[in-house]
N, C-alpha and C. Protein backbone atom coordinates (compact mmCIF):
# COMPACT_ATOMS: atom_id res chain seq x y z
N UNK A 1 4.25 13.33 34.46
CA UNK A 1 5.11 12.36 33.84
C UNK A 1 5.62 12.95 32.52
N UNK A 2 6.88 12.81 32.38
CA UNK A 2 7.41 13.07 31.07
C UNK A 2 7.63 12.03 30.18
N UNK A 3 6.91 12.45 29.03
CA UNK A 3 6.66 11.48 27.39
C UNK A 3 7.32 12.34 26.51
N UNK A 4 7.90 11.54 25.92
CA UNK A 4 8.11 12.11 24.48
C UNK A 4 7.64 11.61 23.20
N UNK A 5 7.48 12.09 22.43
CA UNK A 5 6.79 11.46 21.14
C UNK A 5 7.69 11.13 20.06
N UNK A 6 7.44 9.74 19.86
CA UNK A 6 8.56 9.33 18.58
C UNK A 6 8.13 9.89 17.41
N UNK A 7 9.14 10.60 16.44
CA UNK A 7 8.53 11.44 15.52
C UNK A 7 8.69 10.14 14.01
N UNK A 8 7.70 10.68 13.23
CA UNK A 8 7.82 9.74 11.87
C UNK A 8 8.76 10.06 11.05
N UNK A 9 9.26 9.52 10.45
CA UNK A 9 10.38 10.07 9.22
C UNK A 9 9.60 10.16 8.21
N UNK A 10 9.58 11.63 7.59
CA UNK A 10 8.43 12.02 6.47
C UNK A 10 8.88 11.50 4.95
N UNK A 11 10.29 11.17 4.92
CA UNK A 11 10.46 10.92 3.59
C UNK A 11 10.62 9.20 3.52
N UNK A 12 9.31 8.74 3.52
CA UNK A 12 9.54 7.31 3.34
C UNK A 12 8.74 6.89 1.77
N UNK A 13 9.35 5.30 1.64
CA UNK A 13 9.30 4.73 -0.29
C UNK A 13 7.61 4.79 -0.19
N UNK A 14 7.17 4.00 0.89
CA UNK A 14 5.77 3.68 1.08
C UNK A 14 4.62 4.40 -0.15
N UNK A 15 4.32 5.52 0.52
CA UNK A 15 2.84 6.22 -0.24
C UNK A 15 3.53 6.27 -1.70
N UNK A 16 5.17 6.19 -2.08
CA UNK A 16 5.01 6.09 -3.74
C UNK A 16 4.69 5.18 -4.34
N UNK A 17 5.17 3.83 -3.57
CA UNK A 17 5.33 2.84 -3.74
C UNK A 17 3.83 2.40 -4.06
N UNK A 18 3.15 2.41 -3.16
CA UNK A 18 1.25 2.17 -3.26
C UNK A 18 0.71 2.72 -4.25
N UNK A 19 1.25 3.98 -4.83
CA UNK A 19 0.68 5.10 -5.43
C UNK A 19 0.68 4.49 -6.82
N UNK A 20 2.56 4.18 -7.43
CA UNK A 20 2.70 3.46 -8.44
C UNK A 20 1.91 2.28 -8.88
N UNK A 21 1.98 1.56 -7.30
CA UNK A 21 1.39 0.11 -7.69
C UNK A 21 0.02 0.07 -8.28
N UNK A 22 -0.74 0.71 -7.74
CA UNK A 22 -1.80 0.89 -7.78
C UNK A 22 -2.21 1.20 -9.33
N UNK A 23 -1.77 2.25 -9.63
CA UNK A 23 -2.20 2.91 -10.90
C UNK A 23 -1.23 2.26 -12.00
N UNK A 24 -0.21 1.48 -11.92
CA UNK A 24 -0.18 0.77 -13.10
C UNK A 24 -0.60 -0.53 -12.83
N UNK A 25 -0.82 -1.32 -12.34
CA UNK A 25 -1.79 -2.25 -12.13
C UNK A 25 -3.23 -1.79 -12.76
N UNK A 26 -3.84 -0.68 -12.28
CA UNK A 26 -5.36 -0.40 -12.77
C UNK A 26 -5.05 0.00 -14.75
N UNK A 27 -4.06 0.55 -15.42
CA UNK A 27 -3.66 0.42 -15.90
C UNK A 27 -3.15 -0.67 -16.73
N UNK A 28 -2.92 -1.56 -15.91
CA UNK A 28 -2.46 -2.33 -16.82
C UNK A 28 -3.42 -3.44 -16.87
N UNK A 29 -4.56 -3.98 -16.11
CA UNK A 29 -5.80 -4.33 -16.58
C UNK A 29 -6.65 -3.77 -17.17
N UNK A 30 -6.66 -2.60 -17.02
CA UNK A 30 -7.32 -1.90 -18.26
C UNK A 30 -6.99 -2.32 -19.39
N UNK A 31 -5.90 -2.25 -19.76
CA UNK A 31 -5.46 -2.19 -21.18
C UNK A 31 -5.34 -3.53 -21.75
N UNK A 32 -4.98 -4.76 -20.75
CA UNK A 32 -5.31 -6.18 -20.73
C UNK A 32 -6.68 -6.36 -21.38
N UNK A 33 -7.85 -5.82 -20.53
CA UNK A 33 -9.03 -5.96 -20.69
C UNK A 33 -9.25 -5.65 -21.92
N UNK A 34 -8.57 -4.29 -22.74
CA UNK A 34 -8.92 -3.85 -23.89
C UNK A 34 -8.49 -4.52 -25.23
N UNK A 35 -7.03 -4.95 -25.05
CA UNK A 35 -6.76 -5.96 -25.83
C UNK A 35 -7.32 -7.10 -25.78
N UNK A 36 -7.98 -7.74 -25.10
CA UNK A 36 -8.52 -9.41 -25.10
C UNK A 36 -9.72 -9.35 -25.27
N UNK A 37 -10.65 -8.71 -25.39
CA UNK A 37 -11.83 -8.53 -25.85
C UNK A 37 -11.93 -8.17 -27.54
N UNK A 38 -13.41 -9.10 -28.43
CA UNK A 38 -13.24 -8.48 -29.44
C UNK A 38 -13.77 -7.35 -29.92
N UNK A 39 -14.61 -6.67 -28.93
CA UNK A 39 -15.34 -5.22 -29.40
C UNK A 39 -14.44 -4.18 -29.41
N UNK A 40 -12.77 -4.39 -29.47
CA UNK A 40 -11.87 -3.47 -29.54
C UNK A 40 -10.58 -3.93 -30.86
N UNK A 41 -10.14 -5.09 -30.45
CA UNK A 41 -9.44 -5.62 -31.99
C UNK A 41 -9.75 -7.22 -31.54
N UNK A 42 -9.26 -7.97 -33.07
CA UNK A 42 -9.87 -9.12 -33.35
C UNK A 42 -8.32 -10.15 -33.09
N UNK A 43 -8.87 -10.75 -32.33
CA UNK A 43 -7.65 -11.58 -32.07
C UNK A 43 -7.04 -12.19 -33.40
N UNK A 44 -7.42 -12.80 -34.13
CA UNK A 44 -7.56 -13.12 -35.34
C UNK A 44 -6.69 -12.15 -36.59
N UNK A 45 -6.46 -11.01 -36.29
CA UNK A 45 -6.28 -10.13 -37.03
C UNK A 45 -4.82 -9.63 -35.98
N UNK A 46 -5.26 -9.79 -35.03
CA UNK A 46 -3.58 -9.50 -33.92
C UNK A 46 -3.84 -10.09 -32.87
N UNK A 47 -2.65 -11.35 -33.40
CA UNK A 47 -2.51 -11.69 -32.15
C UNK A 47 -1.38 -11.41 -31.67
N UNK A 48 -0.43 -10.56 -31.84
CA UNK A 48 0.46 -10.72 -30.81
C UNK A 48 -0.12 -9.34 -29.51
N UNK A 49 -1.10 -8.42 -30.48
CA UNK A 49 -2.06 -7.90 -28.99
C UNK A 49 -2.88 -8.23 -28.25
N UNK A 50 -3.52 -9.64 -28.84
CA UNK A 50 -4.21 -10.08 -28.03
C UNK A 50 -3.59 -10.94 -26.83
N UNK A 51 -2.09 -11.31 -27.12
CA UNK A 51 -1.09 -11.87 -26.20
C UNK A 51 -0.93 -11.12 -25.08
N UNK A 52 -0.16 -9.83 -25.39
CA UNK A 52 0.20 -8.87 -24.47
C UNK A 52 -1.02 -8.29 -23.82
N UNK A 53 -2.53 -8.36 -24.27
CA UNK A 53 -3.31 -7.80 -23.26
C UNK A 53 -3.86 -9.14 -22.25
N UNK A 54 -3.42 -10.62 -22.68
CA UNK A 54 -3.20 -11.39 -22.02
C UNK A 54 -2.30 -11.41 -20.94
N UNK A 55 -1.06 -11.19 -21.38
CA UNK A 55 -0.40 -10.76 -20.05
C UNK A 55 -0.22 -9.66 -19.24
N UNK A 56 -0.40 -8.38 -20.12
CA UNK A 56 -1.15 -7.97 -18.87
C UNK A 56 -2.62 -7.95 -17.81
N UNK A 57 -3.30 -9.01 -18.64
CA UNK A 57 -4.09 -9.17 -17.17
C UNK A 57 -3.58 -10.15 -16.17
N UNK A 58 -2.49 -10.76 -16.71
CA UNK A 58 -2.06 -11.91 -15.71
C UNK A 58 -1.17 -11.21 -15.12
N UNK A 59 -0.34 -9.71 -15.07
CA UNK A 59 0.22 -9.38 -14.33
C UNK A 59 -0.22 -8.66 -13.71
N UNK A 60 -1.45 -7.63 -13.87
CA UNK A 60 -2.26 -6.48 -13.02
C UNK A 60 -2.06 -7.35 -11.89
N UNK A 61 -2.81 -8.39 -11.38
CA UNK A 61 -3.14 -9.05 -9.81
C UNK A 61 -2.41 -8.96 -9.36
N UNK A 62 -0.89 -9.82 -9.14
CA UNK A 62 0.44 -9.36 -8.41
C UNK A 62 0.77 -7.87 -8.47
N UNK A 63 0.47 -7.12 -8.94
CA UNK A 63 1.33 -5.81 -9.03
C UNK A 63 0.04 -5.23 -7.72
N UNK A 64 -1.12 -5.82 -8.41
CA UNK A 64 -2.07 -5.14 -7.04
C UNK A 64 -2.26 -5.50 -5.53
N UNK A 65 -1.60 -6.72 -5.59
CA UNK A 65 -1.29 -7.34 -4.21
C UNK A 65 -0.18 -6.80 -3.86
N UNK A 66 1.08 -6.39 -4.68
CA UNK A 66 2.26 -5.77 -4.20
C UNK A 66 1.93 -4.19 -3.67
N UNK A 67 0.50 -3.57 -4.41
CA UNK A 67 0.09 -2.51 -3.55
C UNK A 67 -0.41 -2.54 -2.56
N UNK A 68 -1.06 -3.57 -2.17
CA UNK A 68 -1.67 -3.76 -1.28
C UNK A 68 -0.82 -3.90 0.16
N UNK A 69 0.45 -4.55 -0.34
CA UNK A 69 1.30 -5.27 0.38
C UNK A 69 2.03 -3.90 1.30
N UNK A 70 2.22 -2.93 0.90
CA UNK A 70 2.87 -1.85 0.65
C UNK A 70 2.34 -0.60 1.48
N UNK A 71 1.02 -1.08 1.28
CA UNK A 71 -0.20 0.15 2.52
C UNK A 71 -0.26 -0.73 3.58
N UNK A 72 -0.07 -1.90 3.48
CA UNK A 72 0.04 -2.78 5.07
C UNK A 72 1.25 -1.98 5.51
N UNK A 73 2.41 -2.21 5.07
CA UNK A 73 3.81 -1.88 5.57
C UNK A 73 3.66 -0.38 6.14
N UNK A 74 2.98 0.10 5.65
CA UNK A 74 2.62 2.10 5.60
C UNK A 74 1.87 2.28 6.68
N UNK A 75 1.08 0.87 7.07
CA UNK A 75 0.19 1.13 8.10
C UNK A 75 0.59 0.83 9.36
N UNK A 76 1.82 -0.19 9.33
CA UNK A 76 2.48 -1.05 10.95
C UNK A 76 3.69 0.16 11.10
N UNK A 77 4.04 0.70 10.20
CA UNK A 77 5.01 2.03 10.42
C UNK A 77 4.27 3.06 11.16
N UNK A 78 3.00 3.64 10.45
CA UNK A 78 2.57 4.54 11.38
C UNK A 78 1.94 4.11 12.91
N UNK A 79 1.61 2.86 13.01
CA UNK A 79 1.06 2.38 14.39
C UNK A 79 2.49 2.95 15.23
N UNK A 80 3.10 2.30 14.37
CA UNK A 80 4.67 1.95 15.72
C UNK A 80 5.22 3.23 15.77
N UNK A 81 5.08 4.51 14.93
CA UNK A 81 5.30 5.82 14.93
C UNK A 81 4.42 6.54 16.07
N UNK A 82 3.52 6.05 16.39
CA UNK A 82 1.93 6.56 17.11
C UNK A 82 2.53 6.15 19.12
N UNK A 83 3.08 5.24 18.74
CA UNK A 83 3.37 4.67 20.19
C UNK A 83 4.18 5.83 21.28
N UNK A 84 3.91 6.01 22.33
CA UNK A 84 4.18 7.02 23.62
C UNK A 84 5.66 6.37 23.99
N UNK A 85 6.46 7.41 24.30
CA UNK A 85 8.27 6.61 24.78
C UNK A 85 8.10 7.28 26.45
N UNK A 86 8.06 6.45 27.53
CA UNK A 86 8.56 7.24 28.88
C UNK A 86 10.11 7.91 28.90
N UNK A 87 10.34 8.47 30.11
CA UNK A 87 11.46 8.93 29.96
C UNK A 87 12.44 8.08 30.33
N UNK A 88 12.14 6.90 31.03
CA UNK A 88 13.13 5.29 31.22
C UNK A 88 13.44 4.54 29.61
N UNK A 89 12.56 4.75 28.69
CA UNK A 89 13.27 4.14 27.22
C UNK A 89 11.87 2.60 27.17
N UNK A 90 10.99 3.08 28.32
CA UNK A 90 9.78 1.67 28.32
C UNK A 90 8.85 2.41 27.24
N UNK A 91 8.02 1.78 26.09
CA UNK A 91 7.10 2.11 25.62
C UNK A 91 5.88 1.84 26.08
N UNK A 92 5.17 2.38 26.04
CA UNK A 92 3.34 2.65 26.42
C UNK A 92 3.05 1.69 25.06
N UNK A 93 1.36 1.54 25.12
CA UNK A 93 1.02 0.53 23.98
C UNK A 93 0.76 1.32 22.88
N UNK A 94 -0.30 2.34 22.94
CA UNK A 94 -0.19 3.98 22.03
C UNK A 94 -1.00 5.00 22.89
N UNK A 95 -1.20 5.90 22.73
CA UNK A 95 -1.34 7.52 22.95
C UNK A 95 -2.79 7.13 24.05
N UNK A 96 -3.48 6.82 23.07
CA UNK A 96 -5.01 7.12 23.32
C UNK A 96 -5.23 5.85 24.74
N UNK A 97 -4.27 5.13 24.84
CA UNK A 97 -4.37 3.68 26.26
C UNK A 97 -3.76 4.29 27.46
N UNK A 98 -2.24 5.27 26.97
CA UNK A 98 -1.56 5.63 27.89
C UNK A 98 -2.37 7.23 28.61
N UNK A 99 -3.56 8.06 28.22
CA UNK A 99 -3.73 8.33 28.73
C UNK A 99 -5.61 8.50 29.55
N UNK A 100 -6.10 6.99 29.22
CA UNK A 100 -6.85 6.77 29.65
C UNK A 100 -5.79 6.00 31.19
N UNK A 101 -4.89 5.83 30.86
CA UNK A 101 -4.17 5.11 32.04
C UNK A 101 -4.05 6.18 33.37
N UNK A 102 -3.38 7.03 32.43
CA UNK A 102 -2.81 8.03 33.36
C UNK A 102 -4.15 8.55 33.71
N UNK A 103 -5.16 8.62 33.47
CA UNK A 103 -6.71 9.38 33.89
C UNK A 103 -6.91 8.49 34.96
N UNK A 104 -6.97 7.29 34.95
CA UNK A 104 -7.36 6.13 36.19
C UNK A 104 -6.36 6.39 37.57
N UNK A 105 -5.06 7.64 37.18
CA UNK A 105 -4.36 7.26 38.14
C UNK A 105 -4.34 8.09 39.33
């Protein structure tokens, strides 16, 4: 039987996209964390840093769910990249089904 293999397109947003998210999110609760605590500065003495390390801890979470969001998308791309094409244009379910199939046959 002739298969061909759907090839991936290597230049996709994905792994930057995760990459970014990720590390300014960890980043930017870090630095949240560092401003809103007083064993680093005194709210009292600054607050408009103790504001901004307020918001950035209220923004780290979304930015880390938007990474998160982002390695899902990275992950249903490579499934559907993984999938076997016949030579009629029918897809198989993926690699490793279509040739336990073809072994049964």
């Amino acid at each position: 039987m002739n298969e061909t293999r759907v090839k991936p397109n290597p230049a996709t947003w994905e792994p930057l996209a995760v990459f970014a998210c990720f590390a300014s999110s960890l980043l930017s609760l870090a630095l949240g964390f560092a401003f809103t605590t007083e064993w680093l500065l005194n709210a009292g003495r600054h607050p408009f840093l103790h504001a901004v390390g307020i918001t950035l801890l209220i923004i780290g979470i979304p930015i880390l769910i938007l990474g998160g969001h982002c390695l899902d998308l990275m992950d249903k791309k490579n499934k559907k990249s993984d999938r076997v094409l016949r030579p009629d244009g029918a897809r198989y379910a993926n690699n490793s089904k279509t040739q336990k199939a073809g072994a049964k046959q």
